[in-house]
PDB file of N, CA and C in Angstrom:
ATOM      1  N   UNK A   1      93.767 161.025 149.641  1.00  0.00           N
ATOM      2  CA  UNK A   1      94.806 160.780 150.600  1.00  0.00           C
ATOM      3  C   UNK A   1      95.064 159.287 150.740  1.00  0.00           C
ATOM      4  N   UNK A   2      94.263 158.492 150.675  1.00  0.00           N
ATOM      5  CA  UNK A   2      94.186 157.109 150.777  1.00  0.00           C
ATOM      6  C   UNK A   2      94.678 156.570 149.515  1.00  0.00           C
ATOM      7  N   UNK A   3      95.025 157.409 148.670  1.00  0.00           N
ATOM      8  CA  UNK A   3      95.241 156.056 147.434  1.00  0.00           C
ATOM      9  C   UNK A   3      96.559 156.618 147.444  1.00  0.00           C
ATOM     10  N   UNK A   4      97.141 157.880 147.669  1.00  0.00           N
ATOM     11  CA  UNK A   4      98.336 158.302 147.759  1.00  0.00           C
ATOM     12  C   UNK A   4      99.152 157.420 149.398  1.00  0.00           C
ATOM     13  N   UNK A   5      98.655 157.681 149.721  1.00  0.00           N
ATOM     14  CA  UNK A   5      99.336 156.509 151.025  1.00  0.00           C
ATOM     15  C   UNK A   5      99.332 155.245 150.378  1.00  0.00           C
ATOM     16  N   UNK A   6      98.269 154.346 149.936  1.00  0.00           N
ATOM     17  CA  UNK A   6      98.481 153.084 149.226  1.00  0.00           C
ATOM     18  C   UNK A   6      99.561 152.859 148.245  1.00  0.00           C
ATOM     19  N   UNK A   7     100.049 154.485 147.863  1.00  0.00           N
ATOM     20  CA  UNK A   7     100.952 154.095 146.518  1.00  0.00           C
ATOM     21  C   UNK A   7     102.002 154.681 146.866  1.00  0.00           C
ATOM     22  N   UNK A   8     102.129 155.173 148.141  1.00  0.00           N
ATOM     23  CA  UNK A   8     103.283 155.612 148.824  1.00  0.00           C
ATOM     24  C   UNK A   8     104.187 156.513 147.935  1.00  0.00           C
ATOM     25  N   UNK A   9     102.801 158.033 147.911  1.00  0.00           N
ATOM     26  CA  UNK A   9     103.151 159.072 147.021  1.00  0.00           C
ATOM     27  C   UNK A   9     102.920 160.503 147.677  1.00  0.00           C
ATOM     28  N   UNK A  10     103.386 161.191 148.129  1.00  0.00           N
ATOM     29  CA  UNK A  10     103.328 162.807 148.500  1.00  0.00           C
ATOM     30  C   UNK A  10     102.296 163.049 148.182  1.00  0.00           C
ATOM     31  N   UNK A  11     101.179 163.722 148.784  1.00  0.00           N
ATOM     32  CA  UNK A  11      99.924 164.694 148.160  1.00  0.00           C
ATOM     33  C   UNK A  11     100.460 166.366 148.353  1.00  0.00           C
ATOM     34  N   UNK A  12     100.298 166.653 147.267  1.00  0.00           N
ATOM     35  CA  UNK A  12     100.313 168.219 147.021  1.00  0.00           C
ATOM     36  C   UNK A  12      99.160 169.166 146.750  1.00  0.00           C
ATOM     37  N   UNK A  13      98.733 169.809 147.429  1.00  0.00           N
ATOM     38  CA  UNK A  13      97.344 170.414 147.601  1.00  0.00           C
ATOM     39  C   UNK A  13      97.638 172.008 148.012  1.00  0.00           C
ATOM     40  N   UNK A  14      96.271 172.209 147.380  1.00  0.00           N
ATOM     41  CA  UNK A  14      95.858 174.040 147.951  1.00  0.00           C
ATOM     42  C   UNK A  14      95.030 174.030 149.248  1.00  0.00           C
ATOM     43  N   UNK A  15      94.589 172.931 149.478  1.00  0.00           N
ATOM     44  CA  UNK A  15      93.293 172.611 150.727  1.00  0.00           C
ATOM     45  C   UNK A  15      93.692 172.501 151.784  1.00  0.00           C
ATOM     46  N   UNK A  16      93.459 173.619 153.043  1.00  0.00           N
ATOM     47  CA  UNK A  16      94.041 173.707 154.430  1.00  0.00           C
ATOM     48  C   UNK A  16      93.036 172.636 155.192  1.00  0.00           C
ATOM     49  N   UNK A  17      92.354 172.069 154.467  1.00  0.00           N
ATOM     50  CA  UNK A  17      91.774 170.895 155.309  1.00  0.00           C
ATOM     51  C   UNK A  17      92.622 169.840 155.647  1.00  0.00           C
ATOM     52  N   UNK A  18      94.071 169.892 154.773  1.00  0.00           N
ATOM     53  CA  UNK A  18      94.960 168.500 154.680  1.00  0.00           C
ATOM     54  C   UNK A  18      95.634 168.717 156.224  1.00  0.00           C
ATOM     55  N   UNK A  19      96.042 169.885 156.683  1.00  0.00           N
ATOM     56  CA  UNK A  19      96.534 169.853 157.670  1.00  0.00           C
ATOM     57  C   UNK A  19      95.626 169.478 158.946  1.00  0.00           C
ATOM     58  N   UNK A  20      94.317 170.238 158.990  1.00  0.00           N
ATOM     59  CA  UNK A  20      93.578 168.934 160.013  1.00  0.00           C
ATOM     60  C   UNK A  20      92.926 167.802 159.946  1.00  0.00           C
ATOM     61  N   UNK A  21      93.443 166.949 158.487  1.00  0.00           N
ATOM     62  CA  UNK A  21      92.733 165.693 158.455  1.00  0.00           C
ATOM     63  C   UNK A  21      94.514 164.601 159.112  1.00  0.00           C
ATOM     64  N   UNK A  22      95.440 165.424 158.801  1.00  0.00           N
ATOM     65  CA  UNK A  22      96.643 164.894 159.467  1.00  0.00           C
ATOM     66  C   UNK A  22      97.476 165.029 160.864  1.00  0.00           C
ATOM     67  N   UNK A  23      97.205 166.286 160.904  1.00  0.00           N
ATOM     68  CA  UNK A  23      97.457 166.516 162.814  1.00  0.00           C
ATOM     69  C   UNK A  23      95.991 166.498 163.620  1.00  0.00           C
ATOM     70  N   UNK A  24      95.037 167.017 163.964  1.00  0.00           N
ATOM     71  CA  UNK A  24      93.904 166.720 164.241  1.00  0.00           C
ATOM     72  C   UNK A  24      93.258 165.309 164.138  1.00  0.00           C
ATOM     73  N   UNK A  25      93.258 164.391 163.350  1.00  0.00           N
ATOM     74  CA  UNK A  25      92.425 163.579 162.779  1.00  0.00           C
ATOM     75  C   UNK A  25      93.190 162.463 163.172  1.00  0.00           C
ATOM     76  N   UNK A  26      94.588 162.844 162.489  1.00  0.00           N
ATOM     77  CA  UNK A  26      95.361 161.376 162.694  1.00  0.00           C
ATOM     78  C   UNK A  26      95.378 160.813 161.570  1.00  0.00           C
ATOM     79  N   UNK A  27      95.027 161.069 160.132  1.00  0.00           N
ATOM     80  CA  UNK A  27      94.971 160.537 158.800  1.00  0.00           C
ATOM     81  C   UNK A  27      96.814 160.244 158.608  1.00  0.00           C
ATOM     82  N   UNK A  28      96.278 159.258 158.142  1.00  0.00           N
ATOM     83  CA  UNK A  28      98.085 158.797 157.207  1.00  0.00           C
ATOM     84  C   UNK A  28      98.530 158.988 155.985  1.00  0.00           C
ATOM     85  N   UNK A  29      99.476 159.827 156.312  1.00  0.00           N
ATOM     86  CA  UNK A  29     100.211 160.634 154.541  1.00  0.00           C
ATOM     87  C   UNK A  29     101.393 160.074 154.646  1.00  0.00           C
ATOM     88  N   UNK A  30     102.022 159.691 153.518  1.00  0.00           N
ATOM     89  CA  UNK A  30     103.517 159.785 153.172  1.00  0.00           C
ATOM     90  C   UNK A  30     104.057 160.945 153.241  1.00  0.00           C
ATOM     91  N   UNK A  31     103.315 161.820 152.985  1.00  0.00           N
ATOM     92  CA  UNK A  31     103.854 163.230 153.222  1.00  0.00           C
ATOM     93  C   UNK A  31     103.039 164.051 152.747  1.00  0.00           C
ATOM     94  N   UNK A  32     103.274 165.748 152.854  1.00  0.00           N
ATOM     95  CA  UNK A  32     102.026 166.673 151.806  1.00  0.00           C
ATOM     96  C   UNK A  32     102.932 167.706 151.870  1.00  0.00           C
ATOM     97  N   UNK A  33     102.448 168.321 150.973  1.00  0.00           N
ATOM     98  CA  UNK A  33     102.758 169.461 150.163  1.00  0.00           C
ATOM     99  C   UNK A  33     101.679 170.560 150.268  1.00  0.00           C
ATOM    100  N   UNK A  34     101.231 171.441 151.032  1.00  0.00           N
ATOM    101  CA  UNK A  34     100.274 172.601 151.349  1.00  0.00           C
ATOM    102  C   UNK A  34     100.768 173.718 150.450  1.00  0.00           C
ATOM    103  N   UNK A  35     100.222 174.403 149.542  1.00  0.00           N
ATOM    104  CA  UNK A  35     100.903 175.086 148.365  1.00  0.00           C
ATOM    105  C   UNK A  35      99.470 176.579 148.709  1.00  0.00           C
ATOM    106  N   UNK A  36     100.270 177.531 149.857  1.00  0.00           N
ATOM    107  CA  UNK A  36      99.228 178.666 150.108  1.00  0.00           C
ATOM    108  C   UNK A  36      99.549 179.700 149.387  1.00  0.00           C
ATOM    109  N   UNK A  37      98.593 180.184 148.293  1.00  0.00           N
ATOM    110  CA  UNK A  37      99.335 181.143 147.229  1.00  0.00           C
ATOM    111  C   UNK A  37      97.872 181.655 147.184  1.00  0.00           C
ATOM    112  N   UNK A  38      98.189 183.156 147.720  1.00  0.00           N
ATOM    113  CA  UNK A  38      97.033 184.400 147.516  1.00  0.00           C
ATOM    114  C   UNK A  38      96.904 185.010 145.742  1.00  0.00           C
ATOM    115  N   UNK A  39      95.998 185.271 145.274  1.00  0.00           N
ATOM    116  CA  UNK A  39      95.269 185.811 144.266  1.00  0.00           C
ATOM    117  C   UNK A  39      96.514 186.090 143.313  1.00  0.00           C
ATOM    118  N   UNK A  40      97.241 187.550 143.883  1.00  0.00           N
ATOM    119  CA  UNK A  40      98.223 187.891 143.240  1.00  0.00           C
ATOM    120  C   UNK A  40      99.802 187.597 143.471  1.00  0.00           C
ATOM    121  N   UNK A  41      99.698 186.104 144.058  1.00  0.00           N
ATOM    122  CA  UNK A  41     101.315 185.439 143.794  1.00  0.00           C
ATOM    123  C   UNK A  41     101.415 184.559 142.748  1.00  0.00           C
ATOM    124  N   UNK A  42     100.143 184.081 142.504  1.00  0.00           N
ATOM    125  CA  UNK A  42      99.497 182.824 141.784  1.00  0.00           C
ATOM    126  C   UNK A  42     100.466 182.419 140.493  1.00  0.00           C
ATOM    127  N   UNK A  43     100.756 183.789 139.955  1.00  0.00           N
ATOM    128  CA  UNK A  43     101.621 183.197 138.861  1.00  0.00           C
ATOM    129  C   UNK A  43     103.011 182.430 139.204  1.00  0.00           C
ATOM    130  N   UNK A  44     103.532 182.482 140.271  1.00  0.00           N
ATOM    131  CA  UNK A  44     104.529 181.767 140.651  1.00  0.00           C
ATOM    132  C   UNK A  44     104.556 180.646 141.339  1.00  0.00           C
ATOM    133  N   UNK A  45     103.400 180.246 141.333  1.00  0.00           N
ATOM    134  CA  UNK A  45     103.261 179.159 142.147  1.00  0.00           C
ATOM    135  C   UNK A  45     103.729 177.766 141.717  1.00  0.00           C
ATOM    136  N   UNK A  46     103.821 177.458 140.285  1.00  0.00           N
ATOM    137  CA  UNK A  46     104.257 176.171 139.777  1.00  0.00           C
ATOM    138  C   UNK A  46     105.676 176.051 139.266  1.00  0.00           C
ATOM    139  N   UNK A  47     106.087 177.537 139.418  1.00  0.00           N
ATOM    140  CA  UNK A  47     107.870 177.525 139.412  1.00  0.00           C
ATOM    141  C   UNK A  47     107.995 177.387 141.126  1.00  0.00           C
ATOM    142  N   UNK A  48     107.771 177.718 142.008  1.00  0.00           N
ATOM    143  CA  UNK A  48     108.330 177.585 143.404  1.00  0.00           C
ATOM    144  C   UNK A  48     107.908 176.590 143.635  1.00  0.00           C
ATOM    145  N   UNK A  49     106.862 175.729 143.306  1.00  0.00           N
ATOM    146  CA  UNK A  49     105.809 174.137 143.683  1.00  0.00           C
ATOM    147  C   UNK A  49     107.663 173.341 143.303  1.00  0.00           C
ATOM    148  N   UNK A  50     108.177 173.358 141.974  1.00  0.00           N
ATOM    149  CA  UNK A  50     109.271 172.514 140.962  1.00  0.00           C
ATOM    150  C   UNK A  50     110.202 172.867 142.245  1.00  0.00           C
ATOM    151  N   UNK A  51     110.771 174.123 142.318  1.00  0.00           N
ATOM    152  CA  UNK A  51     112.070 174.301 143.055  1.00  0.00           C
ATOM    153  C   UNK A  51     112.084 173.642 144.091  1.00  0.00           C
ATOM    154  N   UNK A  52     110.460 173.711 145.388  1.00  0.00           N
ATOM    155  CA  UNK A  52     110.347 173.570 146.570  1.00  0.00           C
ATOM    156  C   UNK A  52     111.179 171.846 146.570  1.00  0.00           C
ATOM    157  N   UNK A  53     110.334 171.090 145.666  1.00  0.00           N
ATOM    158  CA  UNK A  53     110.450 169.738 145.622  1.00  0.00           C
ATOM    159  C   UNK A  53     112.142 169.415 145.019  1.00  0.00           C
ATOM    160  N   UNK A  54     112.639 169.999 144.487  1.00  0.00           N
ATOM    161  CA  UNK A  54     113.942 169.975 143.742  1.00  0.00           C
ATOM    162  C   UNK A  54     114.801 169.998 144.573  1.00  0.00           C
ATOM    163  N   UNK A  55     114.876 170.821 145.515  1.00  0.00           N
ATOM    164  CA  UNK A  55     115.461 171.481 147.297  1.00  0.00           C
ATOM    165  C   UNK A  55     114.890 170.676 148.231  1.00  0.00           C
ATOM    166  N   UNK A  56     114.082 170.055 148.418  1.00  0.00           N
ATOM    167  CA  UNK A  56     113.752 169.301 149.257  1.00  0.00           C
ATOM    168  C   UNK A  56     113.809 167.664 149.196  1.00  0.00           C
ATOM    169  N   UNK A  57     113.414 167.652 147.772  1.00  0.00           N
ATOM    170  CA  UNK A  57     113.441 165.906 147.569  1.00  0.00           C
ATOM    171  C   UNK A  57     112.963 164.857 148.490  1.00  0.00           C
ATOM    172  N   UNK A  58     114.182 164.201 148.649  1.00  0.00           N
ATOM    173  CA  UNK A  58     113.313 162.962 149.372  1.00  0.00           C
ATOM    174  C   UNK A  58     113.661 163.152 151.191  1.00  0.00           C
ATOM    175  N   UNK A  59     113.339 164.924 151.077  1.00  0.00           N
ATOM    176  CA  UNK A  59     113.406 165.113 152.866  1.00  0.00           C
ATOM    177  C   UNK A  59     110.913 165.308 152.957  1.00  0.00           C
ATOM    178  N   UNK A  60     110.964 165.274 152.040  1.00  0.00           N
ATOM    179  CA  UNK A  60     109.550 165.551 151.870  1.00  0.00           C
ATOM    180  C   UNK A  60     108.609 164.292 152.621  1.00  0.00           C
ATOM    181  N   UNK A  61     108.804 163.513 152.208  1.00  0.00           N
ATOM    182  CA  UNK A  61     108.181 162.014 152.725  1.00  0.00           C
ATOM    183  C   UNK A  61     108.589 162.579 154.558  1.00  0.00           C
ATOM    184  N   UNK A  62     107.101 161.973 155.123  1.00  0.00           N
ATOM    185  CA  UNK A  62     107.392 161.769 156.636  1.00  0.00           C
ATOM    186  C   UNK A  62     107.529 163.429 157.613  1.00  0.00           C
ATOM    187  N   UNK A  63     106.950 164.575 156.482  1.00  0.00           N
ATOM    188  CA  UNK A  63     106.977 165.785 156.502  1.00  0.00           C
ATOM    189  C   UNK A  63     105.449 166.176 156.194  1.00  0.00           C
ATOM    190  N   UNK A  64     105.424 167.618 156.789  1.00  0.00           N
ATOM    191  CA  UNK A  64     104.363 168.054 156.017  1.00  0.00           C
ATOM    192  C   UNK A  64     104.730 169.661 155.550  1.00  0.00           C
ATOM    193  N   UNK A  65     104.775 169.974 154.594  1.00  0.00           N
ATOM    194  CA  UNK A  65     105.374 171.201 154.223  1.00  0.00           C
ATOM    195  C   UNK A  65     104.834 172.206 153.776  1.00  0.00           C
ATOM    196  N   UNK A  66     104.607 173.967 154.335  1.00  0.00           N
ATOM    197  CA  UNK A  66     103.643 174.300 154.014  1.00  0.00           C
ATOM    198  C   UNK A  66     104.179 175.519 153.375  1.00  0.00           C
ATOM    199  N   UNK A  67     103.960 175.902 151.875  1.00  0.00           N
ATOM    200  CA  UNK A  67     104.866 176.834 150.928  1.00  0.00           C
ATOM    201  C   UNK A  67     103.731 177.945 151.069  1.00  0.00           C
ATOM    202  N   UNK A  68     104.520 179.223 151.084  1.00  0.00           N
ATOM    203  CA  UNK A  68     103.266 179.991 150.705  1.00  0.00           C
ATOM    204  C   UNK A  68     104.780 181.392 150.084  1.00  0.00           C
ATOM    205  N   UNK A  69     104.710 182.454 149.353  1.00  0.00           N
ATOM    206  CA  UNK A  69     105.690 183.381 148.787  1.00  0.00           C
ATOM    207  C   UNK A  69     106.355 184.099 149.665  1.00  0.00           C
ATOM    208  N   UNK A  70     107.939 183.060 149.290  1.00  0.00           N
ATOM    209  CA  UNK A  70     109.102 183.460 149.967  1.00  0.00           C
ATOM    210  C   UNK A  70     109.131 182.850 151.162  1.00  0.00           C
ATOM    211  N   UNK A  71     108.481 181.731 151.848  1.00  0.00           N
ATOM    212  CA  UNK A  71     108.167 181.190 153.058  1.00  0.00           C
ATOM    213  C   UNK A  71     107.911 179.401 153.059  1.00  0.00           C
ATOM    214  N   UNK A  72     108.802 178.736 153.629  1.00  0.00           N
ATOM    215  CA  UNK A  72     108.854 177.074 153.660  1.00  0.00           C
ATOM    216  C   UNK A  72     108.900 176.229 155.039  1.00  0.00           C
ATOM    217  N   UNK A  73     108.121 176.092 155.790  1.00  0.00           N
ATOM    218  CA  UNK A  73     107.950 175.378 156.965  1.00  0.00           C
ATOM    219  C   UNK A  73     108.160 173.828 156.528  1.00  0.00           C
ATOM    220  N   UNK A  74     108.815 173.430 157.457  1.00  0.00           N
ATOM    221  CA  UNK A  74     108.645 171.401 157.245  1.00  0.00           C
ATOM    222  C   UNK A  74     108.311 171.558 158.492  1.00  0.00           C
ATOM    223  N   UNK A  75     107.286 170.321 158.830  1.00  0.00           N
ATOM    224  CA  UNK A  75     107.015 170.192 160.221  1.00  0.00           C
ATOM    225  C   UNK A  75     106.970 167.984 160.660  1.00  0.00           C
ATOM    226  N   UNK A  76     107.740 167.610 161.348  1.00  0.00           N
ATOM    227  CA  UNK A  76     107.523 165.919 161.364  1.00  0.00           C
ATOM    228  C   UNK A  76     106.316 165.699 161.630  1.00  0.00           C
ATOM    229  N   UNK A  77     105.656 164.306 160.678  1.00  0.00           N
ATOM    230  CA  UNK A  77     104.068 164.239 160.410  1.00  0.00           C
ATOM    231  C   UNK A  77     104.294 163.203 161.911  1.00  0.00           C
ATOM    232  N   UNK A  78     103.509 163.013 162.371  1.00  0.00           N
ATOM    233  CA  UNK A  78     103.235 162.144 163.791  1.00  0.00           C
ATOM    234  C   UNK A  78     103.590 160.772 163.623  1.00  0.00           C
ATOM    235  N   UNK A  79     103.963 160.759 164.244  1.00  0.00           N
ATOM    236  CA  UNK A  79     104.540 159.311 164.181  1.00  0.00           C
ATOM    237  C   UNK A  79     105.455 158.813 163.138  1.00  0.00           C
ATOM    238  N   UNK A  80     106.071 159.796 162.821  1.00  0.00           N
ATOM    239  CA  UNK A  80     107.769 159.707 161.394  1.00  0.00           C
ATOM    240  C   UNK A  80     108.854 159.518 162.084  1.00  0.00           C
ATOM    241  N   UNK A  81     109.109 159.501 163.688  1.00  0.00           N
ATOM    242  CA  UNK A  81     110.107 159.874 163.856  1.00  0.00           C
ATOM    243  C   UNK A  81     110.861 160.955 164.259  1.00  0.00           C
TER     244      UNK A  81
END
C-alpha cells in the first residue's frame, strides 16, 4: 500500500483486510480496487477486473471500489472530498 501511494497508483486486491487498513486504520490509498470473486465466478474475474477499470477510469483514484459478480459499489476514501 505504501509504495502504491508513493507512486500514486490504485491497489487492486482480493484481501478484505484493504478495507480495514483504509476506513478503520486510516491508511492512505490513491485508491483500491477490492475484486470479491467466490470459487465458481472466478473465471470471470479478469474480464470484469478490465471492464470495471475501462467504465470507471480515472473516477477510481480517491475511491474505494468493491467488485464482486454483477455488483460495483464506489464508496469516497476519507478525506477525498
Amino acid at each position: 500500500m505504501a509504495r502504491a501511494e508513493s507512486d500514486q497508483q490504485v491497489v487492486i486486491t482480493e484481501d478484505k483486510d484493504f478495507g480495514q487498513l483504509v476506513f478503520a486504520a486510516g491508511r492512505g490509498t490513491v485508491g483500491c480496487v477490492l475484486l470479491r470473486y467466490p470459487a465458481n465466478a472466478r473465471l470471470s474475474m479478469a474480464a470484469d477486473a478490465v471492464q470495471l477499470i475501462q467504465s470507471l477510469g480515472n473516477r477510481i483514484p480517491g475511491s474505494f471500489v468493491t467488485a464482486e459478480p454483477g455488483r460495483v459499489r464506489k464508496t469516497r476514501l476519507p478525506g477525498s472530498g
